[in-house]
N, C-alpha and C. Protein backbone atom coordinates (compact mmCIF):
# COMPACT_ATOMS: atom_id res chain seq x y z
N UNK A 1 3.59 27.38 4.11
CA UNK A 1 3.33 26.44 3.04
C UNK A 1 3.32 27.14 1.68
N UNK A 2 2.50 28.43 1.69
CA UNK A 2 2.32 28.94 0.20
C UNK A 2 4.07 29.39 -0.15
N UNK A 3 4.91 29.74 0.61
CA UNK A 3 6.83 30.13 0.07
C UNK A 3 6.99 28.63 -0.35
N UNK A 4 6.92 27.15 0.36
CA UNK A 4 7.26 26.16 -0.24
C UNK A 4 6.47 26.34 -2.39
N UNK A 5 5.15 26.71 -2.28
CA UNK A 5 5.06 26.37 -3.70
C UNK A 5 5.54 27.08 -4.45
N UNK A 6 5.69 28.50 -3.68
CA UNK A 6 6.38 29.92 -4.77
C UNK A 6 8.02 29.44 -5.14
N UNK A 7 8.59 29.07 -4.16
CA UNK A 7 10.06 28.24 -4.33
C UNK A 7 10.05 26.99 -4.96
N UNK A 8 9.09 26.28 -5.27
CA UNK A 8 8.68 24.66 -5.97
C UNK A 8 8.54 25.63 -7.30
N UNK A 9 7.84 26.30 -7.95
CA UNK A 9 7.33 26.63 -8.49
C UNK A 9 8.58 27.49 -9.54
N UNK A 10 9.72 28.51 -8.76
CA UNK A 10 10.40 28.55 -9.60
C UNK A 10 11.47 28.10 -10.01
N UNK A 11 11.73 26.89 -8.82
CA UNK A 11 12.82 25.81 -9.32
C UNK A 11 12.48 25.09 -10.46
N UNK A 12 10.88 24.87 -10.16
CA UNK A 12 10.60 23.99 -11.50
C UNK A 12 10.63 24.77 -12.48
N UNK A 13 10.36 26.25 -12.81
CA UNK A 13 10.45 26.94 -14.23
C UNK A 13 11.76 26.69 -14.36
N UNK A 14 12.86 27.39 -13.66
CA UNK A 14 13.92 26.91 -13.72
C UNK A 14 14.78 25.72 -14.86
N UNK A 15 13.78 24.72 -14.22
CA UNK A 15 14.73 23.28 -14.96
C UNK A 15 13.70 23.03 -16.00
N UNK A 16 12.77 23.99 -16.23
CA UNK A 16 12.13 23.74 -17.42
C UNK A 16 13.07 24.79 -18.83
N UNK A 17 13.38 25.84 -18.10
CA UNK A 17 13.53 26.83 -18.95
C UNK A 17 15.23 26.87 -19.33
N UNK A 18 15.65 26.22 -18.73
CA UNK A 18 16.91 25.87 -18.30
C UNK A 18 18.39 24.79 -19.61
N UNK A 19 18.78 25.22 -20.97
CA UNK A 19 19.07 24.09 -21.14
C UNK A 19 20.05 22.76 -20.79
N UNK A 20 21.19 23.82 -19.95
CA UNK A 20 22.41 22.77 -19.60
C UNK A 20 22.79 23.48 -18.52
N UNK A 21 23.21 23.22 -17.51
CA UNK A 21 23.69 23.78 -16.42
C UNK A 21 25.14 23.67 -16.54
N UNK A 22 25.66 24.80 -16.28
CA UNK A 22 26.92 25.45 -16.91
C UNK A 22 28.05 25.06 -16.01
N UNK A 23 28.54 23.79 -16.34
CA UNK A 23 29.98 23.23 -15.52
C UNK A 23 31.12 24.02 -15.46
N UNK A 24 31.31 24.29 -16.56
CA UNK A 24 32.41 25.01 -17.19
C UNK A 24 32.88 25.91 -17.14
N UNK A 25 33.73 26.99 -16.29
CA UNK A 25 33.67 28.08 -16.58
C UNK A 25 35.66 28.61 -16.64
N UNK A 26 35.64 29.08 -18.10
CA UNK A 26 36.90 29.78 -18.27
C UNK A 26 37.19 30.80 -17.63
N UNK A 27 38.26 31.05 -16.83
CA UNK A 27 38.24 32.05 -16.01
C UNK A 27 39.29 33.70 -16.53
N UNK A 28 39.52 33.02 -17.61
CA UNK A 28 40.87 34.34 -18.27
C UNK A 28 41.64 33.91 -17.96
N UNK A 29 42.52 34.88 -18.29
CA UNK A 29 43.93 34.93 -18.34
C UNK A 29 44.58 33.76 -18.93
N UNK A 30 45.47 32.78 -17.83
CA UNK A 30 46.26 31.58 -17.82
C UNK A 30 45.61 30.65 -18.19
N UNK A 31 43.77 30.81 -17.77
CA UNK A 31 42.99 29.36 -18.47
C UNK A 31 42.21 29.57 -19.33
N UNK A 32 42.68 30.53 -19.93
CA UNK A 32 41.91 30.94 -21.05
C UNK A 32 43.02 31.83 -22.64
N UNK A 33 44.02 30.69 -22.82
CA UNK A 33 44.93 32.09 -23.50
C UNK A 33 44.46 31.67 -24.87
N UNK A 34 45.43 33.32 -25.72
CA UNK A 34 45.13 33.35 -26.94
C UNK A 34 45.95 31.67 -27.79
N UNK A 35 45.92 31.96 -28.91
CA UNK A 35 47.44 30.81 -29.57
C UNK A 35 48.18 31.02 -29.07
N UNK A 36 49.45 32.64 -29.20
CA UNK A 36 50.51 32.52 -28.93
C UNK A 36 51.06 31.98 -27.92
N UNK A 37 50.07 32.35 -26.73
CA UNK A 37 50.19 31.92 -24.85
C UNK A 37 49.92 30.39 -25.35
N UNK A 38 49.04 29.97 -25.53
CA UNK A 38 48.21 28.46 -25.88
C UNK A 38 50.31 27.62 -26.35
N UNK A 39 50.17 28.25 -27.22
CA UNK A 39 51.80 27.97 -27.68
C UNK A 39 53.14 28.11 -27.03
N UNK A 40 53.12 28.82 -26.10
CA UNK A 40 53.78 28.71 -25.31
C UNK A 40 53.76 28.08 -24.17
N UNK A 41 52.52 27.45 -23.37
CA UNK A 41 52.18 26.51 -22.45
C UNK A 41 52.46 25.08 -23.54
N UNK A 42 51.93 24.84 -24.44
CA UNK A 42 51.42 23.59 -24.60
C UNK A 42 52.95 22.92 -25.12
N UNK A 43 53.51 21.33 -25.35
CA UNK A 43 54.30 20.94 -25.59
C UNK A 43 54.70 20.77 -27.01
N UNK A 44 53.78 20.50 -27.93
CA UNK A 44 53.99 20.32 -28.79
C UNK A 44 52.99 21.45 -30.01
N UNK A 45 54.09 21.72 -30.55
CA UNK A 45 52.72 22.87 -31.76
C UNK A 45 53.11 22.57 -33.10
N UNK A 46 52.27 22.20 -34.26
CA UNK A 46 52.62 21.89 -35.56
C UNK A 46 51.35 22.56 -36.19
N UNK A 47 51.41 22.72 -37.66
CA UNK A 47 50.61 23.18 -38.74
C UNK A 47 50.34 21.69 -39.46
N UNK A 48 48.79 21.14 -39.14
CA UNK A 48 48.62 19.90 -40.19
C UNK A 48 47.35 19.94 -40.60
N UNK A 49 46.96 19.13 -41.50
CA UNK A 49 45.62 19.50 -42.70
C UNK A 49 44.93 18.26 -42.27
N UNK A 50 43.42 18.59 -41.58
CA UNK A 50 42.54 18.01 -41.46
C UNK A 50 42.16 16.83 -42.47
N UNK A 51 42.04 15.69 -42.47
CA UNK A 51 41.76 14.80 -43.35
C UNK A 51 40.37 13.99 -43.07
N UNK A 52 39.82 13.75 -41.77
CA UNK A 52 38.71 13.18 -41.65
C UNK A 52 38.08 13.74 -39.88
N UNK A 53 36.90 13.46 -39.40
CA UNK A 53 36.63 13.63 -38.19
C UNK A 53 36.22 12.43 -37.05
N UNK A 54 36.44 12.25 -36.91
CA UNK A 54 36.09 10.94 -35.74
C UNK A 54 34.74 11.67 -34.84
N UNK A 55 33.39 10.61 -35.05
CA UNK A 55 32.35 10.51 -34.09
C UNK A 55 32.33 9.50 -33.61
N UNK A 56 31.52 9.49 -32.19
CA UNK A 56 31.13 8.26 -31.14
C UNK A 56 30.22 7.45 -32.33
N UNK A 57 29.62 6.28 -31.85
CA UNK A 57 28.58 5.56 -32.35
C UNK A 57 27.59 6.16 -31.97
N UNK A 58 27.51 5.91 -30.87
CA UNK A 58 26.08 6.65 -29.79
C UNK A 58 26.38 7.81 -29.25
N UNK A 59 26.45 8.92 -29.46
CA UNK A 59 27.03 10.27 -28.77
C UNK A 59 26.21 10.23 -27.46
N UNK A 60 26.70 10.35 -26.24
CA UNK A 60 26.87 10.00 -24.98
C UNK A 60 25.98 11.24 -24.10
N UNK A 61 26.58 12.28 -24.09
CA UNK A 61 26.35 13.84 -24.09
C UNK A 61 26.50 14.53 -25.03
N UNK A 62 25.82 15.90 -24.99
CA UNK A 62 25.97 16.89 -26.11
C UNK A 62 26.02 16.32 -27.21
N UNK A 63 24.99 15.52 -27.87
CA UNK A 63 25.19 15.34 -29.14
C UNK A 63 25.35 15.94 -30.02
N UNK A 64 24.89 17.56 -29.85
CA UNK A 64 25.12 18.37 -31.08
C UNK A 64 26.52 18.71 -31.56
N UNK A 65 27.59 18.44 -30.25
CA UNK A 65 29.33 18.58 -30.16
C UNK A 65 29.86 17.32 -30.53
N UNK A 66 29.16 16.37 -31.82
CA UNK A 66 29.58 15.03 -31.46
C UNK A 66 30.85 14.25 -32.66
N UNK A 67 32.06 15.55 -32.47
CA UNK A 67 33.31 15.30 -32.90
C UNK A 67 34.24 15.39 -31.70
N UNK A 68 34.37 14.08 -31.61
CA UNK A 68 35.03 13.48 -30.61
C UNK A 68 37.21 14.06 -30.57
N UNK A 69 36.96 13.63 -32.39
CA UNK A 69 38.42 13.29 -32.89
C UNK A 69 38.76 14.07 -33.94
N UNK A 70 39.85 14.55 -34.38
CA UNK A 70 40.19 14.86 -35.80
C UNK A 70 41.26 14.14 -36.08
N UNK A 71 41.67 13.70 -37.44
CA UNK A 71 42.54 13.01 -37.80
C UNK A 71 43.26 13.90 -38.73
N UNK A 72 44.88 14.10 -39.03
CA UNK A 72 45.63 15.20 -39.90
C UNK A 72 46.53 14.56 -40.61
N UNK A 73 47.07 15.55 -41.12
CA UNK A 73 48.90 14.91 -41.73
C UNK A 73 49.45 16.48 -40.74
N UNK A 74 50.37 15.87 -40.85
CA UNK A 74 51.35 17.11 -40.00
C UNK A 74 52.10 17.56 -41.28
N UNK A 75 51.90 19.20 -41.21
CA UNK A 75 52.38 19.72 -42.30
C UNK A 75 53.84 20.36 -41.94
N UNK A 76 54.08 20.85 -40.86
CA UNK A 76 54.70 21.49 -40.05
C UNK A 76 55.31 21.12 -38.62
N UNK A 77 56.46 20.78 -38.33
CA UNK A 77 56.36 20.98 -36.38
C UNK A 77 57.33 22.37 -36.34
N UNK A 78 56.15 22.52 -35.01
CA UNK A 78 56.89 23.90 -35.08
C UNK A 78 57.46 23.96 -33.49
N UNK A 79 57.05 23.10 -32.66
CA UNK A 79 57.75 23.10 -31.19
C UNK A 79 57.34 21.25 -30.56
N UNK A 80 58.53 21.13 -29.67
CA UNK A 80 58.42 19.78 -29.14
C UNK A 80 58.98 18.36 -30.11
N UNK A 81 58.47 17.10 -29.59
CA UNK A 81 58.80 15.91 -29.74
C UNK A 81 58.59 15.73 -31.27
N UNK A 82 59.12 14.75 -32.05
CA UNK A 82 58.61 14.89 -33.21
C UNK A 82 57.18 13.83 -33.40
N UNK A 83 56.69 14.13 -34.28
CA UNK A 83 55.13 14.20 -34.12
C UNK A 83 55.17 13.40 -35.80
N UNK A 84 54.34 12.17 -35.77
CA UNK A 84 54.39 11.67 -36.64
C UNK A 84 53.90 11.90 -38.06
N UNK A 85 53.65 11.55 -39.30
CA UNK A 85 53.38 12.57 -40.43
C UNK A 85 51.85 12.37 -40.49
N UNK A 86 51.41 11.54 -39.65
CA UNK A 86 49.59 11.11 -39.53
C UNK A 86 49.48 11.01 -38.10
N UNK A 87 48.48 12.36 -37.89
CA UNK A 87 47.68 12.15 -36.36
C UNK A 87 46.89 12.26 -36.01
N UNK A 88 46.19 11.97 -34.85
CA UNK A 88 44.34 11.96 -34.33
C UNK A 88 44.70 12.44 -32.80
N UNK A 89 44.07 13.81 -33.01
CA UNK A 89 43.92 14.98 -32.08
C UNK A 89 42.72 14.66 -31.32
N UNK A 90 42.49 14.45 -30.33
CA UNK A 90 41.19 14.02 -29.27
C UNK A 90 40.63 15.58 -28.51
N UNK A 91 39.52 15.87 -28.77
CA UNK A 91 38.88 16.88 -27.54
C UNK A 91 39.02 16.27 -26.18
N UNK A 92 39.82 16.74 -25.32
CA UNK A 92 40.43 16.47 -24.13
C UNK A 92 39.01 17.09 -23.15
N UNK A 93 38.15 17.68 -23.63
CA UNK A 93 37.00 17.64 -22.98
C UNK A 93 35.67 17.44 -23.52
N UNK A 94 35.84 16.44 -24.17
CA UNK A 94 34.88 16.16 -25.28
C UNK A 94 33.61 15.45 -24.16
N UNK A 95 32.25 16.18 -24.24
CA UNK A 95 31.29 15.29 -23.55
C UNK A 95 31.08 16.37 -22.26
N UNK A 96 31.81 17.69 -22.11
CA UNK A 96 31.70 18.64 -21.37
C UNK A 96 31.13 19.83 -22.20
N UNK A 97 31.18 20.86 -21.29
CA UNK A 97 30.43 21.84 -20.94
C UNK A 97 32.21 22.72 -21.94
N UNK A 98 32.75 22.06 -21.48
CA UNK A 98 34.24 22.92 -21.62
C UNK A 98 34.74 22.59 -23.00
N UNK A 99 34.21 21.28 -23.55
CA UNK A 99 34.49 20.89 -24.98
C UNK A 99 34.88 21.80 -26.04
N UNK A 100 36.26 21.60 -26.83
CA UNK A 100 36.67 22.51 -27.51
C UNK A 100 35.77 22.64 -28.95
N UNK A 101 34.95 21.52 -29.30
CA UNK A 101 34.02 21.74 -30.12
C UNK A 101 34.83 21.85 -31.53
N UNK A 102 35.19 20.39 -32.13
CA UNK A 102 36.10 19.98 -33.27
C UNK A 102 35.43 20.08 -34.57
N UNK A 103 34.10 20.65 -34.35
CA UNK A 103 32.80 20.58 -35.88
C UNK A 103 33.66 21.39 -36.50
N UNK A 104 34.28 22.59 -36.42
CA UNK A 104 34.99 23.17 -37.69
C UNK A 104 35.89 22.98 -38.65
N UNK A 105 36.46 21.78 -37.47
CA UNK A 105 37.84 21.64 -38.17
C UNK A 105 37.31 20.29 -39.19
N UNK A 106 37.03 20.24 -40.70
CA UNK A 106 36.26 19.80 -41.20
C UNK A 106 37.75 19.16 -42.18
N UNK A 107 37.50 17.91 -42.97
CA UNK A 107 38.67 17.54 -44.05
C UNK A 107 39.28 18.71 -44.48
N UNK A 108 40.36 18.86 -45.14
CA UNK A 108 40.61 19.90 -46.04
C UNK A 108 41.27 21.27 -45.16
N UNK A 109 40.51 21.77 -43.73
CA UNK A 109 40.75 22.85 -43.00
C UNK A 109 42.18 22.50 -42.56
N UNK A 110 43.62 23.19 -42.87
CA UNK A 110 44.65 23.52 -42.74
C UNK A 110 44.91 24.55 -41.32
N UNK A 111 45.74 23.78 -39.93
CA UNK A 111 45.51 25.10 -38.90
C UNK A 111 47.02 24.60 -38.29
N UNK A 112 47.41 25.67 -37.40
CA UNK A 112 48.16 25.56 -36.53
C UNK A 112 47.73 25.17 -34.98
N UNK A 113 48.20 24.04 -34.41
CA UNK A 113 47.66 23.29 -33.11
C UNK A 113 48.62 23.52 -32.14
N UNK A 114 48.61 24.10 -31.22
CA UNK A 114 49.32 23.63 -29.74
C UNK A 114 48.46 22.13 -29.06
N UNK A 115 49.32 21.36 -28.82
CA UNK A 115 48.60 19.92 -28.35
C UNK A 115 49.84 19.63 -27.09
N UNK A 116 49.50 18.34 -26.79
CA UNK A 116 49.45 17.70 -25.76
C UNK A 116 49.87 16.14 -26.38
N UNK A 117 50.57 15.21 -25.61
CA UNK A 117 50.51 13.40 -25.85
C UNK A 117 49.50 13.66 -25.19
N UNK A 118 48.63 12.59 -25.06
CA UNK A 118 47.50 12.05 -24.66
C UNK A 118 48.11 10.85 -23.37
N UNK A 119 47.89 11.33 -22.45
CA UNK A 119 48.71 10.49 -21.09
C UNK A 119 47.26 9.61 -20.62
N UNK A 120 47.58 8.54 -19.69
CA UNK A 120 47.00 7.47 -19.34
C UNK A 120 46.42 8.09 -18.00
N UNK A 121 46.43 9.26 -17.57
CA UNK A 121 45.82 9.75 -16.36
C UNK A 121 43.94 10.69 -16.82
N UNK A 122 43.61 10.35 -17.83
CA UNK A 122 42.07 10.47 -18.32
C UNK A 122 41.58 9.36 -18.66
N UNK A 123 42.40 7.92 -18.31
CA UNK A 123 41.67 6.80 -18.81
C UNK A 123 40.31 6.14 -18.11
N UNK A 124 40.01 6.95 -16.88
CA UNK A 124 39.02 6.53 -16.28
C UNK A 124 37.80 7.73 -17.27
N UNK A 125 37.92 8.93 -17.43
CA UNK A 125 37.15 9.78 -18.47
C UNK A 125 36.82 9.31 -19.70
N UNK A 126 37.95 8.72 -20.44
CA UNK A 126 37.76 8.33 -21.79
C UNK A 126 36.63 6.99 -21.35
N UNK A 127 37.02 5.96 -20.48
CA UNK A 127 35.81 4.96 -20.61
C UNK A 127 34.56 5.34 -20.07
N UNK A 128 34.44 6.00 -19.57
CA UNK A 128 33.22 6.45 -18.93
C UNK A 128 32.04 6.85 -20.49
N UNK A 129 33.16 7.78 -21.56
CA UNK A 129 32.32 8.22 -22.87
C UNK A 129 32.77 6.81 -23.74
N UNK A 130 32.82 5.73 -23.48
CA UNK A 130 33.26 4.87 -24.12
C UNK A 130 34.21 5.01 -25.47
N UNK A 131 35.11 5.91 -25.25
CA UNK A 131 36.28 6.39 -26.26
C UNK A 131 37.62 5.52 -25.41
N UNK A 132 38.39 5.28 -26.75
CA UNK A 132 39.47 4.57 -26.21
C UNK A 132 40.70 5.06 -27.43
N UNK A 133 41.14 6.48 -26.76
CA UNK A 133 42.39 7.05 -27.39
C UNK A 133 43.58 6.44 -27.05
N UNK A 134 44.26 6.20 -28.37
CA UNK A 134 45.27 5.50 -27.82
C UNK A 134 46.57 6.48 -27.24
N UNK A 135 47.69 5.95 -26.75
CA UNK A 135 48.66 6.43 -25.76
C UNK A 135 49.57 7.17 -26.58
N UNK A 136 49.22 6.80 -28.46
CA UNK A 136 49.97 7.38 -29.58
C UNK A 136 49.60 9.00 -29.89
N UNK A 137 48.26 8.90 -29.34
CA UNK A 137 47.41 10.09 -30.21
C UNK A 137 47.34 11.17 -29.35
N UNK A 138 47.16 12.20 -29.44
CA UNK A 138 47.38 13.79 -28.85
C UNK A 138 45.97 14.55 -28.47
N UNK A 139 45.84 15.29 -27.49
CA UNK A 139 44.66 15.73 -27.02
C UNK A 139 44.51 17.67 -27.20
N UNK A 140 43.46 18.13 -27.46
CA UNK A 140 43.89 19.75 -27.66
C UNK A 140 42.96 20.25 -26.26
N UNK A 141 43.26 21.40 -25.41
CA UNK A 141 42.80 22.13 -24.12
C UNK A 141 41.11 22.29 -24.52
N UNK A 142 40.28 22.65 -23.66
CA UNK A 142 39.17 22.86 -23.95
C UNK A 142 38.99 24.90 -23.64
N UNK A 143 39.57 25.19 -22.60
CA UNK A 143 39.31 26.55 -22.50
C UNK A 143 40.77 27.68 -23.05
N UNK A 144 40.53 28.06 -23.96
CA UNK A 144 41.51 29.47 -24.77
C UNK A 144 41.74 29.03 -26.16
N UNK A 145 42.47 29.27 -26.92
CA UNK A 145 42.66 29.04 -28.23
C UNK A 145 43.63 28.14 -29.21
N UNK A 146 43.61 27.17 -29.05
CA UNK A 146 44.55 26.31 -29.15
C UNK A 146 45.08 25.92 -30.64
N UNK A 147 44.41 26.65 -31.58
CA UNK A 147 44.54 26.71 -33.03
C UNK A 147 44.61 27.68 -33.44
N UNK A 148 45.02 27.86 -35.02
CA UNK A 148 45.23 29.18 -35.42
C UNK A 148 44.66 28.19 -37.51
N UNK A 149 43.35 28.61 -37.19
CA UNK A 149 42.99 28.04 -38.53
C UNK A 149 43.69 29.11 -40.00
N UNK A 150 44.71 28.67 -40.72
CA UNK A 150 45.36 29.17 -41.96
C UNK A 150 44.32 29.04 -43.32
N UNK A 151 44.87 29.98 -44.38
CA UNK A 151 43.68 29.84 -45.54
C UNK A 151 44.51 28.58 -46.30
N UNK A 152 45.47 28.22 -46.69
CA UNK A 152 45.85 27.47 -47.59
C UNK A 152 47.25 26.30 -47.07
N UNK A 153 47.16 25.22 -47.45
CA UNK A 153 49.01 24.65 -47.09
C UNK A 153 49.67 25.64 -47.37
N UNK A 154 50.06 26.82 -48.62
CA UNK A 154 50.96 27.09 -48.76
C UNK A 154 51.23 28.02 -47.61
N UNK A 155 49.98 28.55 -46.84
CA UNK A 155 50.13 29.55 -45.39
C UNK A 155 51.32 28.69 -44.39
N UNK A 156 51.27 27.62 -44.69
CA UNK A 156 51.88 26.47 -43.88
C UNK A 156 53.13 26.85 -43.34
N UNK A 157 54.08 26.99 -44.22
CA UNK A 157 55.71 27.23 -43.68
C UNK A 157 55.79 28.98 -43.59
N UNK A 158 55.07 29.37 -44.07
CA UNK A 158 55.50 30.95 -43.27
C UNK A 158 54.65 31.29 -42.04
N UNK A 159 53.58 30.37 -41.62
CA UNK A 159 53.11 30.09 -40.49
C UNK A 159 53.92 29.66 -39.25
N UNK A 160 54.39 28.92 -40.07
CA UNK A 160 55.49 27.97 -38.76
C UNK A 160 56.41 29.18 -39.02
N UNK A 161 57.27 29.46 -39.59
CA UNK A 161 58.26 30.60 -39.72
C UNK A 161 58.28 31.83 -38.57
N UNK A 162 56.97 32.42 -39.17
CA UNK A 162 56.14 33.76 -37.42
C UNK A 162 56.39 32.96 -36.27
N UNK A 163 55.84 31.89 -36.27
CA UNK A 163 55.40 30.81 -34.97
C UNK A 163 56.92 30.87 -34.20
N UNK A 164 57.71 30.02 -34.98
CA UNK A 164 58.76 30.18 -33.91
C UNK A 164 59.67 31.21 -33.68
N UNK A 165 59.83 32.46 -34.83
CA UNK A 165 60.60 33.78 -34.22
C UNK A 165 59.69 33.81 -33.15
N UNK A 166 58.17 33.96 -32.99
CA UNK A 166 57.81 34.25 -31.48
C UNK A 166 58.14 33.52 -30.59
N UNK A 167 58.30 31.99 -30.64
CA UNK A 167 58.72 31.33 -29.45
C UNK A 167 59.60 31.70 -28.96
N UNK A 168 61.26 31.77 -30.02
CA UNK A 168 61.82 32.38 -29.69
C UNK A 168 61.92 33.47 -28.85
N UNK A 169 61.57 34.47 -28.76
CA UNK A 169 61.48 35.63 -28.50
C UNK A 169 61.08 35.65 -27.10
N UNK A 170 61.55 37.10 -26.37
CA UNK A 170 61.01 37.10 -24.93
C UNK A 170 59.52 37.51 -24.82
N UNK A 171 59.25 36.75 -23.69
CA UNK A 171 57.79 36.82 -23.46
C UNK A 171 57.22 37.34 -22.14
């Protein structure tokens, strides 16, 4: 009986002391790459300038992560489909442990994105956080580096310029 309270006892410090139990875990390499890799997996990569942030009403989980969305102009495409001159980038694990965590990318912040379309196979996820991205708008990875934040627009086209001699290039 007294191992039941010593084991009661530090499960409960445990979930006292405890703040989030860690879902998430990046493992390296392939699920975890830098930009360039990030850029070379992902379909679409452009340089566009942050213009506003999208929050929930009621933040669901993790409220302190509670930028759901960013909204841009596309300054740049630098790989893939063409990508319209106004877009809203979704944390594709927004409400996780794995959440790419969009608080930086603030109005004004100018970056280079490897993204994603936003496909209809997370639509049971998105309602669950009561978000409803549409089928127009683009999602960014939650684990490796999927941006490359620039100091100015004018970084813009010699950004994209580096960007694709590397695509180019063997890898």
């Amino acid at each position: 009986m007294r191992r039941a309270w010593v084991l009661l006892g530090m499960l409960a410090g445990t979930v006292v002391t405890t703040d989030r139990v860690q879902a998430c875990v990046c493992l390296g390499g392939s699920d975890s790459p830098d930009f360039n890799h990030a850029m070379l997996g992902s379909t679409i990569v452009l340089v566009g300038e942050v213009t506003a942030q999208g929050k929930p009403v009621v933040p669901k989980f993790y409220p302190e992560q509670n930028v759901a969305y960013i909204d841009g102009v596309r300054l740049q495409a630098i790989k893939g489909d063409v990508v319209p001159s106004t877009i809203r980038i979704w944390d594709a694990s927004f409400g996780t442990d794995c959440s790419y965590d969009l608080r930086r990318f603030t109005p004004g912040v100018v970056a280079g994105f490897a993204i994603e379309k936003n496909t209809p196979d997370q639509k049971e996820y998105w309602d669950l956080l009561q978000l409803a991205p549409s089928l127009t708008d683009y999602v960014v990875g939650g684990c490796g580096e999927y941006h490359k934040v620039l100091s100015t627009r004018n970084d813009a086209k010699a950004f994209a310029a580096t960007a694709k001699r590397w695509l180019a290039g063997p890898h």
